[in-house]
Protein backbone atom coordinates (compact mmCIF):
# COMPACT_ATOMS: atom_id res chain seq x y z
CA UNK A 1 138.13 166.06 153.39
CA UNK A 2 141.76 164.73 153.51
CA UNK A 3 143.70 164.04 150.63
CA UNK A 4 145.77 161.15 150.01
CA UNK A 5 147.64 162.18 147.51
CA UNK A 6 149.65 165.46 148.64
CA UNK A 7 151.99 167.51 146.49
CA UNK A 8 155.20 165.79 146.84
CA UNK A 9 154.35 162.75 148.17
CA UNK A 10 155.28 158.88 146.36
CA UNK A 11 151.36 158.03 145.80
CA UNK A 12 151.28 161.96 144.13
CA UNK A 13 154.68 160.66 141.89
CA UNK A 14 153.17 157.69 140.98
CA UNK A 15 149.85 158.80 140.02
CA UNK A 16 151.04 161.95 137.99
CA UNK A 17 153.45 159.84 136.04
CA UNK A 18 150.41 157.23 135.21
CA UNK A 19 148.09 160.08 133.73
CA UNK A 20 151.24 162.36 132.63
CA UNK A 21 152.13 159.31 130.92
CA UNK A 22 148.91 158.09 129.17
CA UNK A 23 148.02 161.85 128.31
CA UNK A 24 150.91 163.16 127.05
CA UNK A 25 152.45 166.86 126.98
CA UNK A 26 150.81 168.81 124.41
CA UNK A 27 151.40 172.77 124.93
CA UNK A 28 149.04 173.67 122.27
CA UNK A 29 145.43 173.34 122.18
CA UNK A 30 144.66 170.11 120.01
CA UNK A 31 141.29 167.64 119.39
CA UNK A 32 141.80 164.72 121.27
CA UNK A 33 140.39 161.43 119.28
CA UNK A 34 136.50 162.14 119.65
CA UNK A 35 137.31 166.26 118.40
CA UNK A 36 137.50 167.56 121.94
CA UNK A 37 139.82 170.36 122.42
CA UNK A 38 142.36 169.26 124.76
CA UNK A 39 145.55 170.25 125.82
CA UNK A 40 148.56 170.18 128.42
CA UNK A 41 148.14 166.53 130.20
CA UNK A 42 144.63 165.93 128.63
CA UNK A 43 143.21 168.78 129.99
CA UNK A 44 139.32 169.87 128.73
CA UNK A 45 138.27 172.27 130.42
CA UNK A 46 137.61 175.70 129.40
CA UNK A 47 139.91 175.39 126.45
CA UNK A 48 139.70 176.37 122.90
CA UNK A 49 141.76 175.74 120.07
CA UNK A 50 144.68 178.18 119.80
CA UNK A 51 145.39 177.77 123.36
CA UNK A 52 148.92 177.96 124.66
CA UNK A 53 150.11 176.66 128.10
CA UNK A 54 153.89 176.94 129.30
CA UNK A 55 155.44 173.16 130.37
CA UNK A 56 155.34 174.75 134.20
CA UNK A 57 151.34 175.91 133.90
CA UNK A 58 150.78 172.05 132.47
CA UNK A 59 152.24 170.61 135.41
CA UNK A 60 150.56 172.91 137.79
CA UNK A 61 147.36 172.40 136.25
CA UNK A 62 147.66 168.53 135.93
CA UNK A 63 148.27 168.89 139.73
CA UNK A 64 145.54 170.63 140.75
CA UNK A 65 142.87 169.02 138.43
CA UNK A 66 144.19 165.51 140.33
CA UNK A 67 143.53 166.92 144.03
CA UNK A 68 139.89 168.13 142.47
CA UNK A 69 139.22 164.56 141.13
CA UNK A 70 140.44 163.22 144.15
CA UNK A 71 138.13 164.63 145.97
CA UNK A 72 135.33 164.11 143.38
CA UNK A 73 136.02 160.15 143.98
CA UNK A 74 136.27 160.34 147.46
CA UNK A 75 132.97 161.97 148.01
CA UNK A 76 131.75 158.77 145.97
CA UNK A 77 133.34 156.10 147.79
CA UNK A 78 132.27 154.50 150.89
CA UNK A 79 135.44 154.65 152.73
CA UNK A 80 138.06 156.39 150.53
CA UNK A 81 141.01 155.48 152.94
CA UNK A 82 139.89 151.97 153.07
CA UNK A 83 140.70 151.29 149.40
CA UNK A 84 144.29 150.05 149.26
CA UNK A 85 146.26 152.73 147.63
CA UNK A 86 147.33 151.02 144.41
CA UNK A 87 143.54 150.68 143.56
CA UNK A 88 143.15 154.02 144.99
CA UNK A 89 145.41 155.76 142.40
CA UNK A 90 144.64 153.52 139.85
CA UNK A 91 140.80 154.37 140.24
CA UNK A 92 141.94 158.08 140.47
CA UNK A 93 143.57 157.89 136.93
CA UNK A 94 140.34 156.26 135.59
CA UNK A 95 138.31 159.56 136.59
CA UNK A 96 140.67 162.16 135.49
CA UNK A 97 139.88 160.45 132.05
CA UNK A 98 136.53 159.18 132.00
CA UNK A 99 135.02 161.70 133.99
CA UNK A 100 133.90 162.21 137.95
CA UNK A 101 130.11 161.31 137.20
CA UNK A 102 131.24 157.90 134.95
CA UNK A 103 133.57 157.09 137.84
CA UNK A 104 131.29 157.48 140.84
CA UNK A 105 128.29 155.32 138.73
CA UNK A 106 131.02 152.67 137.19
CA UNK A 107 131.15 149.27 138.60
CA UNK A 108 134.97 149.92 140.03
CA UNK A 109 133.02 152.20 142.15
CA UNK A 110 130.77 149.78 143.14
CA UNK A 111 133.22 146.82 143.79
CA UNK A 112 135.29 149.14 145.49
CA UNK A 113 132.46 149.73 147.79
CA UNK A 114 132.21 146.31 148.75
CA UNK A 115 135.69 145.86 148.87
CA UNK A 116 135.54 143.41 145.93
CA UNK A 117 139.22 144.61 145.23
CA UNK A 118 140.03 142.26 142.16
CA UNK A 119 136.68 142.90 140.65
CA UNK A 120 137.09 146.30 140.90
CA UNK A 121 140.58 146.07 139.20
CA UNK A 122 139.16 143.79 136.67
CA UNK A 123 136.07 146.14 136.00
CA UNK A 124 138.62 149.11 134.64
CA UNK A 125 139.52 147.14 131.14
CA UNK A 126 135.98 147.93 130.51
CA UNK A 127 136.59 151.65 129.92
CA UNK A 128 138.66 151.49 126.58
CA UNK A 129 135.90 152.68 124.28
CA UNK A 130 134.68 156.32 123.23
CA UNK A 131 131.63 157.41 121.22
CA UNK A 132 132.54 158.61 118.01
CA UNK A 133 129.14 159.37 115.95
CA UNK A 134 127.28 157.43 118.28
CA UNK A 135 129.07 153.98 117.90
CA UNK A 136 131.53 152.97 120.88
CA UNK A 137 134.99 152.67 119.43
CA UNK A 138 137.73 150.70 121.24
CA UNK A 139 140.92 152.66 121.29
CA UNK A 140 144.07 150.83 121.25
CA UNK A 141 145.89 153.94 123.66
CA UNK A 142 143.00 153.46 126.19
CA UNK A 143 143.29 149.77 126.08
CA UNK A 144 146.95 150.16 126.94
CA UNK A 145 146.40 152.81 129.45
CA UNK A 146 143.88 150.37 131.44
CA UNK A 147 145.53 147.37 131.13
CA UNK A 148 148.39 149.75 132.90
CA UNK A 149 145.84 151.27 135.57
CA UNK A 150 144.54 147.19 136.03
CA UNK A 151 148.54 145.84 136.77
CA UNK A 152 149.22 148.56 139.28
CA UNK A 153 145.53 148.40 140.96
CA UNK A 154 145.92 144.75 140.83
CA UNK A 155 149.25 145.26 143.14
CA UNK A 156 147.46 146.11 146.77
CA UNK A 157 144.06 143.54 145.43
CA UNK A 158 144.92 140.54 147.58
């Protein structure tokens, strides 16, 4: 499955400055808002508090983790290389934080599919919230971050 976001390439630039960005550089473990234990560029998986990762072992990991949601999404989509490539990376940001399963069931999916470009872009704002003892909680940094993802997918949604 081809990738179209390739170490060293603008599209890879762009997208790891949107989620290095929004995530931030933590080098110690930490809970993110809902008590998660997160660290480097938002990073999950496998970690527990007390963790340590060097700046270079953030960046390689935030690397590889976007080429394995990559190709999470593009298993998902229709035609992958059909989406323009601002909506592309913008939709690629969106499932490095909410998730490959929320991404390939979410509306952008879906208008993406049908080429609905601007609804797709518009459908992102709706991912802001998190579940914090069971009640969805807007969060002003997620607001932010896809009002962000929404500008630049909104740049290729003619």
């Amino acid at each position: 499955m081809a990738s179209r976001i390739k170490k060293g390439t603008a599209a890879a630039g762009i997208v790891i400055t949107l989620v290095g960005g929004f995530e931030g550089l933590r080098n110690y473990a930490y809970r993110d808002p809902v008590g998660i234990p997160t660290i480097c560029f938002g990073e999950t998986r496998g970690v527990k508090m007390g963790d340590y990762e060097t700046t270079a072992e953030c960046k390689t990991m935030l690397g590889d983790r976007l080429i394995e949601f990559e190709t999470g999404i593009r298993k998902c989509l229709k035609d992958p290389d059909g989406v323009p490539l601002n909506p592309y990376i913008a939709s690629l940001s969106l499932s490095y934080n909410i998730g490959q399963g929320a991404f390939c069931g979410s509306t952008v999916r879906k208008q993406l599919d049908a080429k609905n470009w601007r609804a797709a872009c518009d459908a992102i704002l709706a991912w802001d919230k998190v579940r914090v003892a069971g009640v969805l909680v807007r969060l002003p940094g997620l607001t932010k971050r896809r009002q962000a993802e929404r500008a630049l997918c909104l740049k290729d949604a003619a």
